[in-house]
Protein backbone atom coordinates (compact mmCIF):
# COMPACT_ATOMS: atom_id res chain seq x y z
CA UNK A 1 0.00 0.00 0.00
CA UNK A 2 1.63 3.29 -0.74
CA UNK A 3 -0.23 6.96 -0.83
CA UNK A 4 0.39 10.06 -2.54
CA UNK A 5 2.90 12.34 -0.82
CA UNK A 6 2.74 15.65 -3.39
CA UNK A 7 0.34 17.94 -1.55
CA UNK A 8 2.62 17.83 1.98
CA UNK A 9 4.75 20.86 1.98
CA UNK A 10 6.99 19.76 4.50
CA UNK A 11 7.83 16.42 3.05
CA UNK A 12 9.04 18.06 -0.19
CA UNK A 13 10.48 20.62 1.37
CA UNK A 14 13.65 21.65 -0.66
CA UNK A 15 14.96 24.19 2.00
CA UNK A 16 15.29 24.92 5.67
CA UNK A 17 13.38 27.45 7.28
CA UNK A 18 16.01 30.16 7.47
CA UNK A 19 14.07 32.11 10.44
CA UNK A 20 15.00 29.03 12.50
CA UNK A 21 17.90 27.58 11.27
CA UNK A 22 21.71 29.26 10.94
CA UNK A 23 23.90 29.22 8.45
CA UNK A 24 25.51 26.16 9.41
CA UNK A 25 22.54 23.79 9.54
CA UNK A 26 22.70 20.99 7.18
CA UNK A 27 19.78 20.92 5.13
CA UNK A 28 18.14 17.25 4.15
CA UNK A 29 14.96 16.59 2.16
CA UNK A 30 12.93 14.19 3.74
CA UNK A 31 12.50 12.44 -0.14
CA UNK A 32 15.64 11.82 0.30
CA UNK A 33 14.64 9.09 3.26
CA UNK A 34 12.08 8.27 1.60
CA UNK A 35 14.45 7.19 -1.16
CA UNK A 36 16.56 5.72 0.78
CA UNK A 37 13.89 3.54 2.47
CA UNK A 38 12.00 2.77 -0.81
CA UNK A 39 15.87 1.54 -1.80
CA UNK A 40 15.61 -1.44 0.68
CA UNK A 41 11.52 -2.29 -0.01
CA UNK A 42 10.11 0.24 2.50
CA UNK A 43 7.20 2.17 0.96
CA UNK A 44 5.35 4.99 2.28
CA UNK A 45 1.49 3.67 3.85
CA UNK A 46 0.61 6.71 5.76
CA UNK A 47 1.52 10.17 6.80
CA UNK A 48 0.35 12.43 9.86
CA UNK A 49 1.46 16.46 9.63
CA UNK A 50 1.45 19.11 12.14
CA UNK A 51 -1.10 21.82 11.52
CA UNK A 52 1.15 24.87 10.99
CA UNK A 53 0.21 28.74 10.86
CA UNK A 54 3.30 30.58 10.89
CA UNK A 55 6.00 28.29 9.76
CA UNK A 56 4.16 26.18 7.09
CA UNK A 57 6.03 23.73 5.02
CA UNK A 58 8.96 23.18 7.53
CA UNK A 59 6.58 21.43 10.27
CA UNK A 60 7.64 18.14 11.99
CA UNK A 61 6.00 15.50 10.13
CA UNK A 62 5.76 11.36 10.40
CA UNK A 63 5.40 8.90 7.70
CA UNK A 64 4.72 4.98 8.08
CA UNK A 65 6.72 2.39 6.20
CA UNK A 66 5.70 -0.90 4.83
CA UNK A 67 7.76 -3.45 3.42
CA UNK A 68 5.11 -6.12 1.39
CA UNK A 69 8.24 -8.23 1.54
CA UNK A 70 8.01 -8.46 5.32
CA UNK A 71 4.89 -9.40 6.93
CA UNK A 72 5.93 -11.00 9.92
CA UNK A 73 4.33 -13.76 12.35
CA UNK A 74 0.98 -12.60 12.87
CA UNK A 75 0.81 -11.90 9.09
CA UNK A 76 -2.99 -12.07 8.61
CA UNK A 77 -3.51 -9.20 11.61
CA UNK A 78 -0.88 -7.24 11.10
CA UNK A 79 2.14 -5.92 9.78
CA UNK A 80 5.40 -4.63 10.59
CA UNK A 81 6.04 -1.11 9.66
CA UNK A 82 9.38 2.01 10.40
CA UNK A 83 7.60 4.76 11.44
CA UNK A 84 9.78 8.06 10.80
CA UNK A 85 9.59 11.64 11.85
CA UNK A 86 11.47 14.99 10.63
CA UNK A 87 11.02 18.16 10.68
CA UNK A 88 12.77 21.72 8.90
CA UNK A 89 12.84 23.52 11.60
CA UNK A 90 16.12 22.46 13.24
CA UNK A 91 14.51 21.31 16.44
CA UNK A 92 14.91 17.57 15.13
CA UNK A 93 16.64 15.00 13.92
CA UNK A 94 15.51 12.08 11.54
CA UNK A 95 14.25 9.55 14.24
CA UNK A 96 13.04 5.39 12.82
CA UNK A 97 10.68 4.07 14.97
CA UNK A 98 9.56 0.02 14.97
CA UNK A 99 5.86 -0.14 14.52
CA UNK A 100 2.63 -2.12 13.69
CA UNK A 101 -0.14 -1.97 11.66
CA UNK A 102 -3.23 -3.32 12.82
CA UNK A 103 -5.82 -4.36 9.53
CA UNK A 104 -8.86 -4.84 11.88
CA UNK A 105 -8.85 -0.90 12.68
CA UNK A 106 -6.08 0.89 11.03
CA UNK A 107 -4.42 1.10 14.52
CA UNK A 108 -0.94 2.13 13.95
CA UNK A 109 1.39 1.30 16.90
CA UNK A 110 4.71 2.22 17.93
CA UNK A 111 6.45 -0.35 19.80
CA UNK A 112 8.32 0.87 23.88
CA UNK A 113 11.48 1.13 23.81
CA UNK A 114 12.25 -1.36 25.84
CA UNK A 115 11.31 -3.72 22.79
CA UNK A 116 13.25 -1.86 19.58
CA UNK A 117 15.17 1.55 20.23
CA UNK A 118 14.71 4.34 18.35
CA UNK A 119 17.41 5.40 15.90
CA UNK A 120 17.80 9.11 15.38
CA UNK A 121 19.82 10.22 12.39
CA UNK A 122 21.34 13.76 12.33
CA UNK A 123 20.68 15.74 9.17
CA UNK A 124 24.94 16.61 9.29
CA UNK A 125 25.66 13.19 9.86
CA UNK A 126 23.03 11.81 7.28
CA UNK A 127 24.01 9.25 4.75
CA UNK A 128 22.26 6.08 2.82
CA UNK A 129 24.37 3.59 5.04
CA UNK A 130 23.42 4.86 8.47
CA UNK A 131 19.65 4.26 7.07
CA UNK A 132 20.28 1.01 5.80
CA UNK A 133 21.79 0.18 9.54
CA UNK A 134 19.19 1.48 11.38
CA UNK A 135 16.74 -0.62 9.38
CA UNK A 136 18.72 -3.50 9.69
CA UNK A 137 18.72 -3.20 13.50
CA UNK A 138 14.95 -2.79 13.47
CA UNK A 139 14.12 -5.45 11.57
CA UNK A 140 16.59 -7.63 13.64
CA UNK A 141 14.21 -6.91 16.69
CA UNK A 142 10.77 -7.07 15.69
CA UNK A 143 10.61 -10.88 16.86
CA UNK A 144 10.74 -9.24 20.36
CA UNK A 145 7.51 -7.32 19.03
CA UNK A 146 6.14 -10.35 17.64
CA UNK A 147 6.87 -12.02 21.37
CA UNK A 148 5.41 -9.39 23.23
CA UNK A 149 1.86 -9.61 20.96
CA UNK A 150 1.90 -13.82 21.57
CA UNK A 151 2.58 -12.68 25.21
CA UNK A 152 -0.21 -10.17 25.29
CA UNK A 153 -2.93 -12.66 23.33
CA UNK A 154 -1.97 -15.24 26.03
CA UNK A 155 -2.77 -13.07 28.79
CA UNK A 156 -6.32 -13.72 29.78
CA UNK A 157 -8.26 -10.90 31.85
CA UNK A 158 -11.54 -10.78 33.20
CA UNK A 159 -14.03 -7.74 32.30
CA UNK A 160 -13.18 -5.99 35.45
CA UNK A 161 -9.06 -6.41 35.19
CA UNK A 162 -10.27 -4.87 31.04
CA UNK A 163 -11.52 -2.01 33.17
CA UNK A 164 -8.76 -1.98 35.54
CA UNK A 165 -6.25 -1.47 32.69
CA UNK A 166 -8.57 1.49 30.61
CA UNK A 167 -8.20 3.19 34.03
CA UNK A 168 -4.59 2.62 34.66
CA UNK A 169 -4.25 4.06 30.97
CA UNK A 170 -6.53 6.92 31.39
CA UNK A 171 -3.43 8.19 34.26
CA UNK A 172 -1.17 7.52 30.90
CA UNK A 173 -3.34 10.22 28.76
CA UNK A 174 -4.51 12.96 31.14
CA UNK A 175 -2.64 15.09 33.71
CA UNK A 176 -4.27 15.57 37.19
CA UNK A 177 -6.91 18.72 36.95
CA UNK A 178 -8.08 16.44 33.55
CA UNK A 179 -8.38 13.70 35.94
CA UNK A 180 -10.73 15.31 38.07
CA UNK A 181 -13.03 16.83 35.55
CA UNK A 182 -13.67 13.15 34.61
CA UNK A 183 -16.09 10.74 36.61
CA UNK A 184 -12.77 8.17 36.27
CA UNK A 185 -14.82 4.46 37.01
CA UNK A 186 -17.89 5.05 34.15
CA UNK A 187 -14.95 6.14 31.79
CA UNK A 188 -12.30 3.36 32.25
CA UNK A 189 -15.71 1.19 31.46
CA UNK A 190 -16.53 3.37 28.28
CA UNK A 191 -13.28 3.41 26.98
CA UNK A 192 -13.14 -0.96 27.76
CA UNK A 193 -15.91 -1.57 25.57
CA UNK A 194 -14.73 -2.98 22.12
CA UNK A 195 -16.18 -1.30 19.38
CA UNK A 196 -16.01 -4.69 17.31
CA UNK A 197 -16.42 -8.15 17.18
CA UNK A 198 -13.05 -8.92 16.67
CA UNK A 199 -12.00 -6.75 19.84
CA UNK A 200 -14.27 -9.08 22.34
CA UNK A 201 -11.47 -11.37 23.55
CA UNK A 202 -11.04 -11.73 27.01
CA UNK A 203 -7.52 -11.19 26.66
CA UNK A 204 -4.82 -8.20 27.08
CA UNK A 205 -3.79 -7.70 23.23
CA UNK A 206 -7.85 -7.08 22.68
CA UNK A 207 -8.07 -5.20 25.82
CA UNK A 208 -4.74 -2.64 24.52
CA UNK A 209 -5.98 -2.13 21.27
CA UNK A 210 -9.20 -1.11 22.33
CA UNK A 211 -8.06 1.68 24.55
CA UNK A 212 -5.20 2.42 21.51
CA UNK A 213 -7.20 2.91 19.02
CA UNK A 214 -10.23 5.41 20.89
CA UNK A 215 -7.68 7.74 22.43
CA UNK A 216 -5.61 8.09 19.54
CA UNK A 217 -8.21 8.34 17.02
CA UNK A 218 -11.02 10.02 19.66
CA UNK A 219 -14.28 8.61 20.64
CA UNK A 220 -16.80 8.90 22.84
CA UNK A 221 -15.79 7.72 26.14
CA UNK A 222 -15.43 10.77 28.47
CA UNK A 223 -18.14 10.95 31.45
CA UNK A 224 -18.20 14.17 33.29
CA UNK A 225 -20.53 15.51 35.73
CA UNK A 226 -22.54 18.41 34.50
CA UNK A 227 -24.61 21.52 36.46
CA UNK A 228 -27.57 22.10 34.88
CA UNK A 229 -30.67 24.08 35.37
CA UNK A 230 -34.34 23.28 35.49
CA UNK A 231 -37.36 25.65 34.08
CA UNK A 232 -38.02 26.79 37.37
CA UNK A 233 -34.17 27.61 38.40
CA UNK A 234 -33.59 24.43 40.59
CA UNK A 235 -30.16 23.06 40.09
CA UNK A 236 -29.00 19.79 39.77
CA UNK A 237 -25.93 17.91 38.67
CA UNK A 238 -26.12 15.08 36.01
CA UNK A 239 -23.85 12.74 33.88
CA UNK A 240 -22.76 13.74 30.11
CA UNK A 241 -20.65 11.76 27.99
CA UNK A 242 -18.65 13.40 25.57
CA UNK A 243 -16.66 12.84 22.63
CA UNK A 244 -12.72 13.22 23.00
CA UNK A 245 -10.22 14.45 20.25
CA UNK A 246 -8.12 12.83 18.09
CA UNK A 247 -4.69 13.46 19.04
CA UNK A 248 -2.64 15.53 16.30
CA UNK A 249 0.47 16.20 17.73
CA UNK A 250 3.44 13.95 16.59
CA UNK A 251 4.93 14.02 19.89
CA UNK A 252 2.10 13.42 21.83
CA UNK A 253 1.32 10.31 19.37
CA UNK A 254 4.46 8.85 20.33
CA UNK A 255 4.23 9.84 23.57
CA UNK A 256 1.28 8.07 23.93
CA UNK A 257 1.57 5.29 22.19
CA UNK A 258 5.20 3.72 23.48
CA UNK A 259 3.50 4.51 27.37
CA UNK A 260 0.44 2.06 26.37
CA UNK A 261 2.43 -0.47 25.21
CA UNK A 262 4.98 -0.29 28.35
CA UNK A 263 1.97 -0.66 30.38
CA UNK A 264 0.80 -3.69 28.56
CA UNK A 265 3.90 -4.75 28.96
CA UNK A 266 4.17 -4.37 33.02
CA UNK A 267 0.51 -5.88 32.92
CA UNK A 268 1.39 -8.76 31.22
CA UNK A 269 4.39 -9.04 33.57
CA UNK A 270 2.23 -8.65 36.65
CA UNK A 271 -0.52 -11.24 35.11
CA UNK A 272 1.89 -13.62 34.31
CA UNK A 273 3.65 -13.52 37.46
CA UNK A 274 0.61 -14.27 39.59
């Protein structure tokens, strides 16, 4: 699967932003990555940009990889992907990320670092062989990715431990005065509920992609307690559910995304243990 790249400014970018940048930065396109990665069988599948007003063009960006020559273990489910970010800015580096892409719901996971390191590439130190490298080493540990997913299916949890691990993540996602706008119990069970048929197993893999895939991509899962206001002027305080945002920002994707699956991992670790 590949996708059209032409109408992202800051993925053909042919020059740094020069209000942010001196003299002596060192100035590469991110074609040329993609290049370099299309070189060994990596393809672009997918690309998220920062929304930019002021420095357009020269935002930090991330594109998925797919290599249709590499499907891994769980081959039917999903697929191994590199997930890299840039931006032309100089406030970052090329960084290759180990990732996964889920067919049932389009989830695209990064994978903790604990399981494959992330490689970041300096524009002044760029060349084709440190990419080739860095994809080697990826590649060499995604059967630590594909151990942690058996580990994760095998991991059996009851509907309250599902609950238990939607409100462990929810501490993952929002910072304290979020926290305490939310009524925390009926939202960890909101955000538990599969959304599909193929999401109902009683085990942890089900029970992380669930929560992945409805914060990342938003959904309605937030219960709050509202004031509200009768005819008369009588007030009272009821329940409202509301629909949460899809998270945009790069970083906070990331961000995100590794802390879920370290927390799947200490689950599994805990689970197993007992």
């Amino acid at each position: 699967m590949s996708i059209n790249l032409e109408h992202y400014k800051s993925i053909n970018q042919t020059g740094a932003n020069s209000e942010s940048t001196s003299d002596r930065y060192s100035f590469i396109p991110t074609t040329r990555i993609i290049d370099d990665l299309a070189s060994h069988g990596w393809v672009p599948s997918d690309v998220m940009e920062v929304n930019a007003r002021k420095h357009e063009g020269f935002q930090k960006h991330l594109i998925r990889f797919r290599n249709s020559e590499i499907t891994g273990k769980f081959a039917e489910e999903c697929q191994p992907e590199i997930v890299v970010s840039n931006s032309h800015d100089g406030k970052a580096s090329f960084c290759l990320m180990g990732g996964l892409i889920r067919f049932a719901c389009a989830n695209g996971l990064i994978m903790a670092d604990s399981l494959i390191a992330d490689h970041r590439i300096r524009h002044q130190g760029y060349t084709g062989e440190v990419v080739k490298e860095a994809v080697y080493n990826i590649i060499e540990d995604m059967p630590n990715v594909y151990g942690s997913v058996e580990r994760f299916k095998d991991t059996i949890m009851t509907e309250g431990e599902r609950v238990a691990f939607a409100k462990g993540s929810l501490n993952l996602i929002y910072n304290e005065e979020q926290l305490d706008k939310l009524l925390v119990d009926d939202t960890a069970r909101r955000l538990a509920k599969p959304r599909r048929g193929s999401d109902a197993d009683d085990n942890l893999w089900s029970a992380f992609n669930i929560v992945q895939e409805k914060v990342t991509k938003g959904e309605r899962f937030a219960v709050e307690n509202v004031e509200r206001e009768t005819y008369y002027g009588k007030k009272y305080t009821t329940k409202r559910t509301r629909k949460t945002r899809e998270i945009k920002s790069i970083d906070k994707s990331v961000k995100v995304n590794k802390a879920l699956w370290a927390y799947a991992e200490a689950v599994a670790d805990l689970k197993n243990v007992a």
